[in-house]
PDB file of N, CA and C in Angstrom:
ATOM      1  N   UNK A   1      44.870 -56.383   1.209  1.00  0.00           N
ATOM      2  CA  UNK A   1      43.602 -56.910   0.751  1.00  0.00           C
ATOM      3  C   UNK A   1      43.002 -55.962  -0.284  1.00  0.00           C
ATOM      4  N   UNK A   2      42.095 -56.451  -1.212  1.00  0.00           N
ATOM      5  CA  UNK A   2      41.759 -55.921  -2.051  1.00  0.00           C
ATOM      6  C   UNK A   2      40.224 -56.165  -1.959  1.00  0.00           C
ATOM      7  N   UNK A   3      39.441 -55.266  -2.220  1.00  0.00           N
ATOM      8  CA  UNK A   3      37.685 -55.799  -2.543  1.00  0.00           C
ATOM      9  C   UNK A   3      37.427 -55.690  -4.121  1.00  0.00           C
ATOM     10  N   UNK A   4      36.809 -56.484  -4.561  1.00  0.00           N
ATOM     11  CA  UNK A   4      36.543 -56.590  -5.517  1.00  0.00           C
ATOM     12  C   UNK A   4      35.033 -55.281  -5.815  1.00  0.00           C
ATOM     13  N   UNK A   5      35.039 -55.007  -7.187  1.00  0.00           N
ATOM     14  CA  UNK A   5      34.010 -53.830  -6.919  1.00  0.00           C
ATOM     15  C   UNK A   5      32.341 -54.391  -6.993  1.00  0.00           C
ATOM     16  N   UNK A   6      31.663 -53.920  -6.549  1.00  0.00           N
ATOM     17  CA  UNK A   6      30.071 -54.007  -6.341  1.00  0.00           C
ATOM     18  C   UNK A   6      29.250 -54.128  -7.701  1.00  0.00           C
ATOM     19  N   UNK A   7      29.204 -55.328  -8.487  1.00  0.00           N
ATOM     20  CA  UNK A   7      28.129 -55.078  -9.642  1.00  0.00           C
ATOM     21  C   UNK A   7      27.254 -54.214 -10.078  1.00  0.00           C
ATOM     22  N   UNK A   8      27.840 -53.947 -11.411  1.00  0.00           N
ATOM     23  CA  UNK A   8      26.935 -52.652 -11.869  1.00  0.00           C
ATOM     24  C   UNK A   8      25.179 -52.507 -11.130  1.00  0.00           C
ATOM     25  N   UNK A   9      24.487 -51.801 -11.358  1.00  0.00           N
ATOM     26  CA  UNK A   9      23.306 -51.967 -11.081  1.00  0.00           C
ATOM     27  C   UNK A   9      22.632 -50.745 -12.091  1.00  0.00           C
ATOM     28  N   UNK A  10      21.302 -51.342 -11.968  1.00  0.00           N
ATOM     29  CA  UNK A  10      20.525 -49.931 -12.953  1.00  0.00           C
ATOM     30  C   UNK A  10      19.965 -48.733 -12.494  1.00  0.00           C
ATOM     31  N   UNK A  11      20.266 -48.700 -11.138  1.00  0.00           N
ATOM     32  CA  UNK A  11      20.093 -47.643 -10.762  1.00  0.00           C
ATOM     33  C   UNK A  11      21.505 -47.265  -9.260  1.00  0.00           C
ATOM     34  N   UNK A  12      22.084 -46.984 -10.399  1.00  0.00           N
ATOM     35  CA  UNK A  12      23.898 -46.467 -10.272  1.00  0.00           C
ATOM     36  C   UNK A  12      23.792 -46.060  -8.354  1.00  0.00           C
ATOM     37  N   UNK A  13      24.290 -47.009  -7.470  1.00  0.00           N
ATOM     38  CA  UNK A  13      24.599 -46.500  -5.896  1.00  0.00           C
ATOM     39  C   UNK A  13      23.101 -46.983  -5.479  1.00  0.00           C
ATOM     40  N   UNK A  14      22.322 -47.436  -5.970  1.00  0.00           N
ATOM     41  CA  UNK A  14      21.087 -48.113  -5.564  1.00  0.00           C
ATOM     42  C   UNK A  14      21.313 -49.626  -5.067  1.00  0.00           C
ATOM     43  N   UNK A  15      19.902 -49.852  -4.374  1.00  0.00           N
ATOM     44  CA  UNK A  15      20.189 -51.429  -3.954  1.00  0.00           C
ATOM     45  C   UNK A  15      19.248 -52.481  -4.752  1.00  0.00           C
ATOM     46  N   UNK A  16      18.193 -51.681  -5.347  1.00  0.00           N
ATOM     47  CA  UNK A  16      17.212 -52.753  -5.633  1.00  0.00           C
ATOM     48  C   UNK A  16      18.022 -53.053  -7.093  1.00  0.00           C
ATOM     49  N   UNK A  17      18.350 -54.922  -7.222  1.00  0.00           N
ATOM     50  CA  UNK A  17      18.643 -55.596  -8.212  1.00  0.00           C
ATOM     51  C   UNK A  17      17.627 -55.284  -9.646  1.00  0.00           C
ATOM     52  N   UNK A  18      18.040 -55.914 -10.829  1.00  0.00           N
ATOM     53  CA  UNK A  18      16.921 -56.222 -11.705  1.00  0.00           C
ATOM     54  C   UNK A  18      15.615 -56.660 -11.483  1.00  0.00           C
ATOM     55  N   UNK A  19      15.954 -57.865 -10.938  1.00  0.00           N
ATOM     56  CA  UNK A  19      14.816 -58.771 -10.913  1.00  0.00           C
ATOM     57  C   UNK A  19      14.269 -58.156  -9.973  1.00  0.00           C
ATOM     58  N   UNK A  20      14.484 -57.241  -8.735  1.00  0.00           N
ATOM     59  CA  UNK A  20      13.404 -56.117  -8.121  1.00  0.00           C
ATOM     60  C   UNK A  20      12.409 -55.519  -8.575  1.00  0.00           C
ATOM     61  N   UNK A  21      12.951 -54.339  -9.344  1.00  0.00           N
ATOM     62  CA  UNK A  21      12.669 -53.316 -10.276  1.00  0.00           C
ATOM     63  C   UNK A  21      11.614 -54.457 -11.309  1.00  0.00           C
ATOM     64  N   UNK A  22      12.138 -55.125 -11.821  1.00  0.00           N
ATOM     65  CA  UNK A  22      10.965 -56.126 -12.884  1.00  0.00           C
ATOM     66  C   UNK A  22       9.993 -56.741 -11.798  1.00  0.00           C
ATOM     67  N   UNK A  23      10.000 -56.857 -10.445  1.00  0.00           N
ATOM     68  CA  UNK A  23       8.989 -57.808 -10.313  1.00  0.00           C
ATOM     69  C   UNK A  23       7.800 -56.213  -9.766  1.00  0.00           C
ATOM     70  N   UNK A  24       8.478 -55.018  -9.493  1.00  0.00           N
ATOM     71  CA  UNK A  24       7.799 -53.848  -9.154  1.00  0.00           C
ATOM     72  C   UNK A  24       7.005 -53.293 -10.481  1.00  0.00           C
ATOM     73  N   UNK A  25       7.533 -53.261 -11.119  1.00  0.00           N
ATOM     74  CA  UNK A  25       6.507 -52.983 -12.426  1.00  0.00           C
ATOM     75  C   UNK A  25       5.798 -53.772 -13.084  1.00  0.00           C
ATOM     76  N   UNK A  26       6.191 -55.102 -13.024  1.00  0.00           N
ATOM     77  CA  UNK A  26       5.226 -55.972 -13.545  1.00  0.00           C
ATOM     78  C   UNK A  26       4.079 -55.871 -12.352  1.00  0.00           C
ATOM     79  N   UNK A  27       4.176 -55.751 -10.744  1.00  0.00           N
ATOM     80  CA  UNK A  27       2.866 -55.635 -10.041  1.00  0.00           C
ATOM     81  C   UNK A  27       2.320 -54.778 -10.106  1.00  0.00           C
ATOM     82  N   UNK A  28       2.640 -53.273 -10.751  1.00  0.00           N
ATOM     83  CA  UNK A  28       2.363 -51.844 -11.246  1.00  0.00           C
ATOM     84  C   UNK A  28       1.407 -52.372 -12.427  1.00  0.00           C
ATOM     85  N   UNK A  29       1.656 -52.567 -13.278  1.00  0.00           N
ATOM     86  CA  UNK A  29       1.524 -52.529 -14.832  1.00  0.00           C
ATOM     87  C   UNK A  29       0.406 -53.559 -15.145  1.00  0.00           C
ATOM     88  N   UNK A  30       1.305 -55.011 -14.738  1.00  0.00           N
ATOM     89  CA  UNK A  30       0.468 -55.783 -15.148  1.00  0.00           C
ATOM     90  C   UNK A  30      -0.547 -56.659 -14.396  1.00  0.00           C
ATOM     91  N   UNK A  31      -0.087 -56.459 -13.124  1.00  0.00           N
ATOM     92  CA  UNK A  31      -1.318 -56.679 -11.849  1.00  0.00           C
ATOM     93  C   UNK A  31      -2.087 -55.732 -11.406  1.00  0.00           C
ATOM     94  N   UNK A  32      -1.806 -54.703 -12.208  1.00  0.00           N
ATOM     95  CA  UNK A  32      -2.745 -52.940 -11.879  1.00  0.00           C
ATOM     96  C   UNK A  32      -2.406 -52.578 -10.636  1.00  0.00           C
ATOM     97  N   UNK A  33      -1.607 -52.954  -9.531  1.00  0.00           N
ATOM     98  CA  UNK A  33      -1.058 -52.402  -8.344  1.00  0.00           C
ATOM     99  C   UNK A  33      -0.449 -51.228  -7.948  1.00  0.00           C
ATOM    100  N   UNK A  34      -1.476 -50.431  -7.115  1.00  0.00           N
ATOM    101  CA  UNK A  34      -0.980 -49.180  -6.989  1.00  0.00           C
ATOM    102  C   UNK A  34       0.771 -49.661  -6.130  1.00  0.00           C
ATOM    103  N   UNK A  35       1.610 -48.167  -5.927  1.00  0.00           N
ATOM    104  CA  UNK A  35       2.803 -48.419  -5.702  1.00  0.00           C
ATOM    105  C   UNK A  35       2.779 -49.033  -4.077  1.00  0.00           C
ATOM    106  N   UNK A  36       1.883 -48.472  -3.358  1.00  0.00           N
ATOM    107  CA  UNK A  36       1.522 -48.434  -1.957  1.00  0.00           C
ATOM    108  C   UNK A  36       1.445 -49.807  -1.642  1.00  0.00           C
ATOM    109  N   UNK A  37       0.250 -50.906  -2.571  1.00  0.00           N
ATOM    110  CA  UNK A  37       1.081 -52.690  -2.319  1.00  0.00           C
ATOM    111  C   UNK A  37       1.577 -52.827  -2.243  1.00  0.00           C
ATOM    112  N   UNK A  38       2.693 -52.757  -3.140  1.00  0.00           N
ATOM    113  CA  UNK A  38       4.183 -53.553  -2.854  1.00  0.00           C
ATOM    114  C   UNK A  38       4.491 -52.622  -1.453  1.00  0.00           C
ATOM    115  N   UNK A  39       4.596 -51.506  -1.230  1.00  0.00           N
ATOM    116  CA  UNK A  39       5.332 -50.640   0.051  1.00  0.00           C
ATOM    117  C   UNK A  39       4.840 -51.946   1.093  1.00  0.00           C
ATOM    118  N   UNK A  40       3.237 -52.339   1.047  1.00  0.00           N
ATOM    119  CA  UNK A  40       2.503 -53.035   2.046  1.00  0.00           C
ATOM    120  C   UNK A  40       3.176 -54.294   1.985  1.00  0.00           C
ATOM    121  N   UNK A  41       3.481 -54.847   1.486  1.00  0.00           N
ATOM    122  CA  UNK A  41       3.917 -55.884   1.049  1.00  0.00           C
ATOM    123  C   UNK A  41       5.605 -56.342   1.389  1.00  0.00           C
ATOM    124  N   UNK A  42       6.672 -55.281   1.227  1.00  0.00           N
ATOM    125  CA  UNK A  42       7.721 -55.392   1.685  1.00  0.00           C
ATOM    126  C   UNK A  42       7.914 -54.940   3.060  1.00  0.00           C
ATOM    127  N   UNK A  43       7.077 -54.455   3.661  1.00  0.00           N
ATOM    128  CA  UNK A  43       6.722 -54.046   5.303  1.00  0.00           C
ATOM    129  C   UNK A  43       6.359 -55.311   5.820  1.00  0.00           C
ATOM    130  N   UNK A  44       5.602 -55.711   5.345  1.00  0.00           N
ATOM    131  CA  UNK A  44       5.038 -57.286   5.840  1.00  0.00           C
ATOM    132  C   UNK A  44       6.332 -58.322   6.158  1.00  0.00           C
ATOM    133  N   UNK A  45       7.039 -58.035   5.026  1.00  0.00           N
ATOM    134  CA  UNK A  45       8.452 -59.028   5.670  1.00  0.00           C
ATOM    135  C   UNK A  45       9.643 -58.097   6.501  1.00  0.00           C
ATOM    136  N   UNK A  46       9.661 -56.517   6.854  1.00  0.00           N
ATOM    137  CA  UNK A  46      10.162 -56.347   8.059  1.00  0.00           C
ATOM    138  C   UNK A  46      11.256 -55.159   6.719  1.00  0.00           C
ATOM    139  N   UNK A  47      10.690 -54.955   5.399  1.00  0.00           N
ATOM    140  CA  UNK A  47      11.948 -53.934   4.893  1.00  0.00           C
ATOM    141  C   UNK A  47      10.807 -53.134   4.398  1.00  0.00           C
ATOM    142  N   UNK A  48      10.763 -51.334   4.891  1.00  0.00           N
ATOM    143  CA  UNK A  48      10.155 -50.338   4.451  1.00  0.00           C
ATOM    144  C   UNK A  48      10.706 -50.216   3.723  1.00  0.00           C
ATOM    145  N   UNK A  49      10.335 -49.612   2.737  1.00  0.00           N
ATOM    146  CA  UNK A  49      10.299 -48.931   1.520  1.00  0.00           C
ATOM    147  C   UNK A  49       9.416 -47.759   0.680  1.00  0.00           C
ATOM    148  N   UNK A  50       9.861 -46.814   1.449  1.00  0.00           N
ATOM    149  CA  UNK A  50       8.469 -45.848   0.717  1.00  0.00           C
ATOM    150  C   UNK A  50       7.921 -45.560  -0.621  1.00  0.00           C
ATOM    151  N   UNK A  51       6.533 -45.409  -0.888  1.00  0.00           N
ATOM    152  CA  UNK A  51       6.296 -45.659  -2.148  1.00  0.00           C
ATOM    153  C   UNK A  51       6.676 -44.577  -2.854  1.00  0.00           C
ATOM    154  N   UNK A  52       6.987 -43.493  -2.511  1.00  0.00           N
ATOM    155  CA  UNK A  52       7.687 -42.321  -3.458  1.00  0.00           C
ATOM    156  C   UNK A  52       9.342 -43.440  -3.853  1.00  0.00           C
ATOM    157  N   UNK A  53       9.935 -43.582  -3.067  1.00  0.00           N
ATOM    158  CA  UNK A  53      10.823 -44.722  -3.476  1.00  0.00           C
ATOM    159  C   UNK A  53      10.718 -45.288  -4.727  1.00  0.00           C
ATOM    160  N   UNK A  54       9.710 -46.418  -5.110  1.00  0.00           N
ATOM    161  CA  UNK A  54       9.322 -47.108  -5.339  1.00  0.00           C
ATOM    162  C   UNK A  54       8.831 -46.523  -7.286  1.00  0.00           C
ATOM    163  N   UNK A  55       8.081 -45.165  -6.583  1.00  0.00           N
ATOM    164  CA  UNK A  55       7.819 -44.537  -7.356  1.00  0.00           C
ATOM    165  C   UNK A  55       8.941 -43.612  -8.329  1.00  0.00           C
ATOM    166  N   UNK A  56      10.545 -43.506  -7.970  1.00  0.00           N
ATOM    167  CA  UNK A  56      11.516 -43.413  -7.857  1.00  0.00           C
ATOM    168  C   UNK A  56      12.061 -44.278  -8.749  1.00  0.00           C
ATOM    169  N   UNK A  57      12.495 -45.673  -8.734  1.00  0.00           N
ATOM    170  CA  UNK A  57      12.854 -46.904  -9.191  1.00  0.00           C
ATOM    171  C   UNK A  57      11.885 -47.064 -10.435  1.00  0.00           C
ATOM    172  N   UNK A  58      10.438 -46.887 -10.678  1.00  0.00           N
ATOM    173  CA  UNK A  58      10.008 -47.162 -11.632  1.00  0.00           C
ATOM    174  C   UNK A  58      10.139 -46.080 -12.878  1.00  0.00           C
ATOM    175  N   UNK A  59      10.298 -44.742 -12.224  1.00  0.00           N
ATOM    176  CA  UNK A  59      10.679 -43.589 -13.459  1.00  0.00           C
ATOM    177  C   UNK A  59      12.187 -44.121 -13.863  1.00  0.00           C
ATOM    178  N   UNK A  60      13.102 -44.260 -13.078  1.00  0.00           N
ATOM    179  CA  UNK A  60      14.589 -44.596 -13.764  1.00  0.00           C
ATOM    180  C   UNK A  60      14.506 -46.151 -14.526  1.00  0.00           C
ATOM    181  N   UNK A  61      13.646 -46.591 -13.913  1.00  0.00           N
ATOM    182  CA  UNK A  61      13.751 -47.859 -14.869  1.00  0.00           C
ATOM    183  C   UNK A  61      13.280 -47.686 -16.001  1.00  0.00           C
ATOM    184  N   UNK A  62      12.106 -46.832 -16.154  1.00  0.00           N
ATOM    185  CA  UNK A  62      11.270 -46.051 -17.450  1.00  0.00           C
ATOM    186  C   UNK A  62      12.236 -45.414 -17.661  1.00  0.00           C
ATOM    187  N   UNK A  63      12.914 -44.817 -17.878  1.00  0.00           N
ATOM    188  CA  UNK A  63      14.514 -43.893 -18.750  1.00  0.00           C
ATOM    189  C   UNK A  63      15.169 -45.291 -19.309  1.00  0.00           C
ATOM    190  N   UNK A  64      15.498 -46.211 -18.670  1.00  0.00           N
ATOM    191  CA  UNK A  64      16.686 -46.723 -19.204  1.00  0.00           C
ATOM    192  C   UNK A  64      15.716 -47.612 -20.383  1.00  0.00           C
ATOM    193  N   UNK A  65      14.219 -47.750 -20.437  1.00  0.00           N
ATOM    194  CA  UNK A  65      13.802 -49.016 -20.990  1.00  0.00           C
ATOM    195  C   UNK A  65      12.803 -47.992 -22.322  1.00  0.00           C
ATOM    196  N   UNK A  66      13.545 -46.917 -21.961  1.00  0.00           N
ATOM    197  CA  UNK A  66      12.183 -45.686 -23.509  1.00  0.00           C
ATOM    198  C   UNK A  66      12.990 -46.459 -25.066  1.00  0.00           C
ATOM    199  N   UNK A  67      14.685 -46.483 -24.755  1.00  0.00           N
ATOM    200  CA  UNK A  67      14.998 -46.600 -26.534  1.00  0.00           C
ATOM    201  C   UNK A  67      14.348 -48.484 -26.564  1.00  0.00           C
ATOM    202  N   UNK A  68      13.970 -49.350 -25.671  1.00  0.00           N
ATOM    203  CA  UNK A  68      13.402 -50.517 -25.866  1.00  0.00           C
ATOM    204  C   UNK A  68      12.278 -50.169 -26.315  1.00  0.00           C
ATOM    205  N   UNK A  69      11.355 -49.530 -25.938  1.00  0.00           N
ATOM    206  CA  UNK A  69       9.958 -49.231 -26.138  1.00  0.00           C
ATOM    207  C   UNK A  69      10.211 -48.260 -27.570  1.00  0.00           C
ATOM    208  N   UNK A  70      10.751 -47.370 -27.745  1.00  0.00           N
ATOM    209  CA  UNK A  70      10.967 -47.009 -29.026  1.00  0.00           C
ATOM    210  C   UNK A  70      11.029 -47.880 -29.982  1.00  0.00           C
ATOM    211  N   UNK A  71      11.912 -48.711 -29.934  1.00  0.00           N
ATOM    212  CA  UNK A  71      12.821 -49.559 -31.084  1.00  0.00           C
ATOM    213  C   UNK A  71      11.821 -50.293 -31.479  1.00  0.00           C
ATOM    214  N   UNK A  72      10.182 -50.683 -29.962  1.00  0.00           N
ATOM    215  CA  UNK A  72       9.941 -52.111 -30.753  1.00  0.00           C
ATOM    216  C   UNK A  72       8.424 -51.456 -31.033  1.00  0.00           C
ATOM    217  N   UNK A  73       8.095 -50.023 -30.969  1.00  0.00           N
ATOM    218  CA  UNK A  73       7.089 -49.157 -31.608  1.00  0.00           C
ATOM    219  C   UNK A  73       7.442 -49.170 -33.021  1.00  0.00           C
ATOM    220  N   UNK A  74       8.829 -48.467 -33.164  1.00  0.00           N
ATOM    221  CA  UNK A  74       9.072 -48.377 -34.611  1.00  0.00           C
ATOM    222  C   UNK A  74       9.324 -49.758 -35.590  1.00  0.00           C
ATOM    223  N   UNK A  75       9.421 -50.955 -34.793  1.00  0.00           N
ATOM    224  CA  UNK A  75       8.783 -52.462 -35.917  1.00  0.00           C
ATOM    225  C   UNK A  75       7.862 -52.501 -35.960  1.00  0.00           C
ATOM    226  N   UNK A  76       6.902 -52.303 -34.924  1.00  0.00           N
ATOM    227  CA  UNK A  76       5.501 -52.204 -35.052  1.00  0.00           C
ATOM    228  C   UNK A  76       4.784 -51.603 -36.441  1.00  0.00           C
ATOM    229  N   UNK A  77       4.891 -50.283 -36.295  1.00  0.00           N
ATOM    230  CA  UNK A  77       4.583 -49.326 -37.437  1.00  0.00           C
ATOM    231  C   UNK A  77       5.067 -49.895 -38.924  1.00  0.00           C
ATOM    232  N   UNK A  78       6.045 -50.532 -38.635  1.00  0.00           N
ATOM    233  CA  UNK A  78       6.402 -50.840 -39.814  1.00  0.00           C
ATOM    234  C   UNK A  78       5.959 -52.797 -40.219  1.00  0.00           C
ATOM    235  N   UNK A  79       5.209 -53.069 -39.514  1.00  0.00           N
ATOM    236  CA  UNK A  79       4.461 -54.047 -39.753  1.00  0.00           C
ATOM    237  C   UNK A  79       3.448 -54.155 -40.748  1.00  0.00           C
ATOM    238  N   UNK A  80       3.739 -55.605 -41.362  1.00  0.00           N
ATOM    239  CA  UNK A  80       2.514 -55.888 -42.698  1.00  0.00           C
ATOM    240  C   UNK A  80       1.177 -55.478 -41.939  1.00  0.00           C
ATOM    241  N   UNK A  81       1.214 -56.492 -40.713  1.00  0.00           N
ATOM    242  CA  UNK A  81      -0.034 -56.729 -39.687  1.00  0.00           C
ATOM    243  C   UNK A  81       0.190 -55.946 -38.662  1.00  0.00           C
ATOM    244  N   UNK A  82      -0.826 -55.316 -38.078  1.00  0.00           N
ATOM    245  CA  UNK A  82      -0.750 -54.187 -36.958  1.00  0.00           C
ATOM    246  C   UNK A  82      -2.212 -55.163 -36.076  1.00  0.00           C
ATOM    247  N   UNK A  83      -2.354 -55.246 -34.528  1.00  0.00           N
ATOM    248  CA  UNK A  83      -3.171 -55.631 -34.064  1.00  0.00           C
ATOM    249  C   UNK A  83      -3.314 -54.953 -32.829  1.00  0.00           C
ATOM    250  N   UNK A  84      -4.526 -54.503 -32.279  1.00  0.00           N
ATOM    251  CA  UNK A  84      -4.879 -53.288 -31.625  1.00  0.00           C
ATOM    252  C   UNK A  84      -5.734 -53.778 -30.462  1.00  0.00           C
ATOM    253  N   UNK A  85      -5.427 -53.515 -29.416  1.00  0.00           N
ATOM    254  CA  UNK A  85      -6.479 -53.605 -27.752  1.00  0.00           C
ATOM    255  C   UNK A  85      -7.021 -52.922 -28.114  1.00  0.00           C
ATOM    256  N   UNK A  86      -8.877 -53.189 -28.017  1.00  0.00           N
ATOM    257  CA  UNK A  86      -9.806 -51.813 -28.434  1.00  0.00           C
ATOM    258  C   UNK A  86     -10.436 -51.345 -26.986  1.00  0.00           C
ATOM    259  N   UNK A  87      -9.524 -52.460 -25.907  1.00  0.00           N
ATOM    260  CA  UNK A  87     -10.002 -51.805 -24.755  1.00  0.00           C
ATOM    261  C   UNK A  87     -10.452 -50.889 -23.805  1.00  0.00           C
ATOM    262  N   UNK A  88     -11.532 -50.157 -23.681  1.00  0.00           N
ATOM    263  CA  UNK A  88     -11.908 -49.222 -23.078  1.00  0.00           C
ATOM    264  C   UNK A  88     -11.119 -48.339 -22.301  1.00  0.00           C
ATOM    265  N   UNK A  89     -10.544 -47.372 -22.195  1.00  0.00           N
ATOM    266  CA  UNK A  89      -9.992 -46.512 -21.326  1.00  0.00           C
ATOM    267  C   UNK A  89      -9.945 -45.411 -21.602  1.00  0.00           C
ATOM    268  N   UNK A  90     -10.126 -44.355 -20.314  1.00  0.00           N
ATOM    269  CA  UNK A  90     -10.686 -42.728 -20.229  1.00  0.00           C
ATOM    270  C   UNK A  90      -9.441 -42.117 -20.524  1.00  0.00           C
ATOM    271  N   UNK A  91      -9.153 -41.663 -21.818  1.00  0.00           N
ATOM    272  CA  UNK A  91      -7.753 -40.844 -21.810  1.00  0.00           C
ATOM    273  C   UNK A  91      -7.889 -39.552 -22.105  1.00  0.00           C
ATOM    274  N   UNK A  92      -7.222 -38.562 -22.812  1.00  0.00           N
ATOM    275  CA  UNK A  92      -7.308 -37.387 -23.111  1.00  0.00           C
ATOM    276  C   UNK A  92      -6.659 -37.182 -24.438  1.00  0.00           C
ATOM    277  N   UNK A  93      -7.581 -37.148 -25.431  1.00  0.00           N
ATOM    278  CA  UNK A  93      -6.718 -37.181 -26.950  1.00  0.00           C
ATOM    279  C   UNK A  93      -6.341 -35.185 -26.715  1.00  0.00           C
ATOM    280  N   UNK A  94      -4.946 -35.648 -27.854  1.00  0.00           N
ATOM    281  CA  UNK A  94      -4.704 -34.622 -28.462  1.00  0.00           C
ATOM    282  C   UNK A  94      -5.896 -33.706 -29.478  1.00  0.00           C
ATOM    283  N   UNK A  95      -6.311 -32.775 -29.115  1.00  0.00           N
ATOM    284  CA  UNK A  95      -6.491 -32.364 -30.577  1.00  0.00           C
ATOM    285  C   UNK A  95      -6.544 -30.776 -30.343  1.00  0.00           C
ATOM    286  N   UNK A  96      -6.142 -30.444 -32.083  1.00  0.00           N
ATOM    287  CA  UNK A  96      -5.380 -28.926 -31.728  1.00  0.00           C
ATOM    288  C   UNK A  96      -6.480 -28.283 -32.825  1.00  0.00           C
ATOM    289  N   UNK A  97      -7.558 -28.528 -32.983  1.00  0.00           N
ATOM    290  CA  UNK A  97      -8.244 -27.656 -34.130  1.00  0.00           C
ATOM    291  C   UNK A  97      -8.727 -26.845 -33.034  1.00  0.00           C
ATOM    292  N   UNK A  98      -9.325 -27.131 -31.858  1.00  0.00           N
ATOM    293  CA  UNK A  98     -10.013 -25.693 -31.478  1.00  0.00           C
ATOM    294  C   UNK A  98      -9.385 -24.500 -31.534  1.00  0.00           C
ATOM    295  N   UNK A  99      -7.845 -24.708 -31.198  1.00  0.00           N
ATOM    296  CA  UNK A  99      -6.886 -23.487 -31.268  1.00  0.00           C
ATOM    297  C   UNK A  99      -6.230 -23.446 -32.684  1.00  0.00           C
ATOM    298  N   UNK A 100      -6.970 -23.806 -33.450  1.00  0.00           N
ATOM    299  CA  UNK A 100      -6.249 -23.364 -34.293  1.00  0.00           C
ATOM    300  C   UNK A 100      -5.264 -24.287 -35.670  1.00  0.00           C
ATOM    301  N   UNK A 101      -5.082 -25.285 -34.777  1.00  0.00           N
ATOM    302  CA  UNK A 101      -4.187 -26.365 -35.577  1.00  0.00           C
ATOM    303  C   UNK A 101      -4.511 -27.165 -36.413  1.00  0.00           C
ATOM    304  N   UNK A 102      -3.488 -27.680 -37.202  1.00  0.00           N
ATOM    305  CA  UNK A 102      -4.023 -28.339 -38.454  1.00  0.00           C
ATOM    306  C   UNK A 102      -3.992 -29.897 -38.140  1.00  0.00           C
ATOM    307  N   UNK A 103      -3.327 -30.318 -37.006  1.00  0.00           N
ATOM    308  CA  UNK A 103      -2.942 -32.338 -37.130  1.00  0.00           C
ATOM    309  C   UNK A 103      -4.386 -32.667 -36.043  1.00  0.00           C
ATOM    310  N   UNK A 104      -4.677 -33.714 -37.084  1.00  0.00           N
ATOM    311  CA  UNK A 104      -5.858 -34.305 -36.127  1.00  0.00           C
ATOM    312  C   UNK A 104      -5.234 -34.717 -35.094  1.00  0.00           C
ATOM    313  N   UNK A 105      -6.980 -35.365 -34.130  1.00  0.00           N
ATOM    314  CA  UNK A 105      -6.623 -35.757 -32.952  1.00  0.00           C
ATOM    315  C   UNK A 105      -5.784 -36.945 -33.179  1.00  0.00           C
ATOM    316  N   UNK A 106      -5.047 -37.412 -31.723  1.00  0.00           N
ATOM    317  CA  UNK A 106      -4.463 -38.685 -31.729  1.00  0.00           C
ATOM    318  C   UNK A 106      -4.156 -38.779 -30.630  1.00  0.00           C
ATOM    319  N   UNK A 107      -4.151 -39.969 -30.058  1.00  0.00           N
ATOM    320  CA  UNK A 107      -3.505 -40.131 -28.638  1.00  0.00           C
ATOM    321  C   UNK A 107      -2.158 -41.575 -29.041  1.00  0.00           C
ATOM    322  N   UNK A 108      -1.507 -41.531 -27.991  1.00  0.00           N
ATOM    323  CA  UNK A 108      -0.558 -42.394 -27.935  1.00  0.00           C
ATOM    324  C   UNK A 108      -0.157 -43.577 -26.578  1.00  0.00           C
ATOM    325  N   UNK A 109      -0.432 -44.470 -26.229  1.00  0.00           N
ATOM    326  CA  UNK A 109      -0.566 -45.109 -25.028  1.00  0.00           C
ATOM    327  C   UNK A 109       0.868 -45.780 -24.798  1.00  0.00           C
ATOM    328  N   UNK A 110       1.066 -45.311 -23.303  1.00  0.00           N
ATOM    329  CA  UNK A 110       3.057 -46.209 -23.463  1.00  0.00           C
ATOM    330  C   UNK A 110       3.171 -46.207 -21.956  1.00  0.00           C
ATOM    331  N   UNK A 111       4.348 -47.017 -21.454  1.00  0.00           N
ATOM    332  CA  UNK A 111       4.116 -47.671 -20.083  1.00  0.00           C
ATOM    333  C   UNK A 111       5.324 -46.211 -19.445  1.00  0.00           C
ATOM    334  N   UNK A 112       4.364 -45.869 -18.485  1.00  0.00           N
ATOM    335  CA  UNK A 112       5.816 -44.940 -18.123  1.00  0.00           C
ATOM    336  C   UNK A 112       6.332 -45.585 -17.169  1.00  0.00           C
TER     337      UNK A 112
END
């Protein structure tokens, strides 16, 4: 007998599929869900999962998806039309004149 081998996956000897990992960051990201919901949430149907886990799965999925987020920054920039969220949020700009430096401030916003 022979077994056939186990489909690649994106996180190499892991169990959670694609469509996992995508439905975990889209409740991260775009439902604002801390990681600890979903933990609450897959407990509810009887599979723990700790949110360092969780928290785990979303940094390696952030590695494999930076040259996507690169590639479609750098069309951006290079757009006739550029269009901007002026949405409110508390961040921490760069800026290097107090010490000394010459590049203004700037901040940069990206999904980790």
């Amino acid at each position: 007998m022979v077994q056939a081998h186990a489909p690649a996956r994106l996180i190499e000897g892991g169990l959670p599929t694609e469509a996992l990992l995508a439905q975990v960051i889209v409740s991260t990201y775009s439902e604002h869900l801390p990681l600890y919901r979903p933990a609450q949430v897959f407990a509810r149907h009887g599979v723990a999962v700790d949110r360092s886990t969780l928290a785990d799965w979303v940094g390696r999925a952030a590695h494999h998806l930076a040259p996507v987020v690169a590639r479609m920054a750098e069309l951006l920039k290079g757009s006739a039309k550029l269009f901007t969220d002026e949405t409110v949020a508390p961040v921490l700009m760069r800026d290097d004149r107090p010490w000394g430096g010459n590049d203004p401030p700037g901040v940069v916003f990206a999904i980790r």
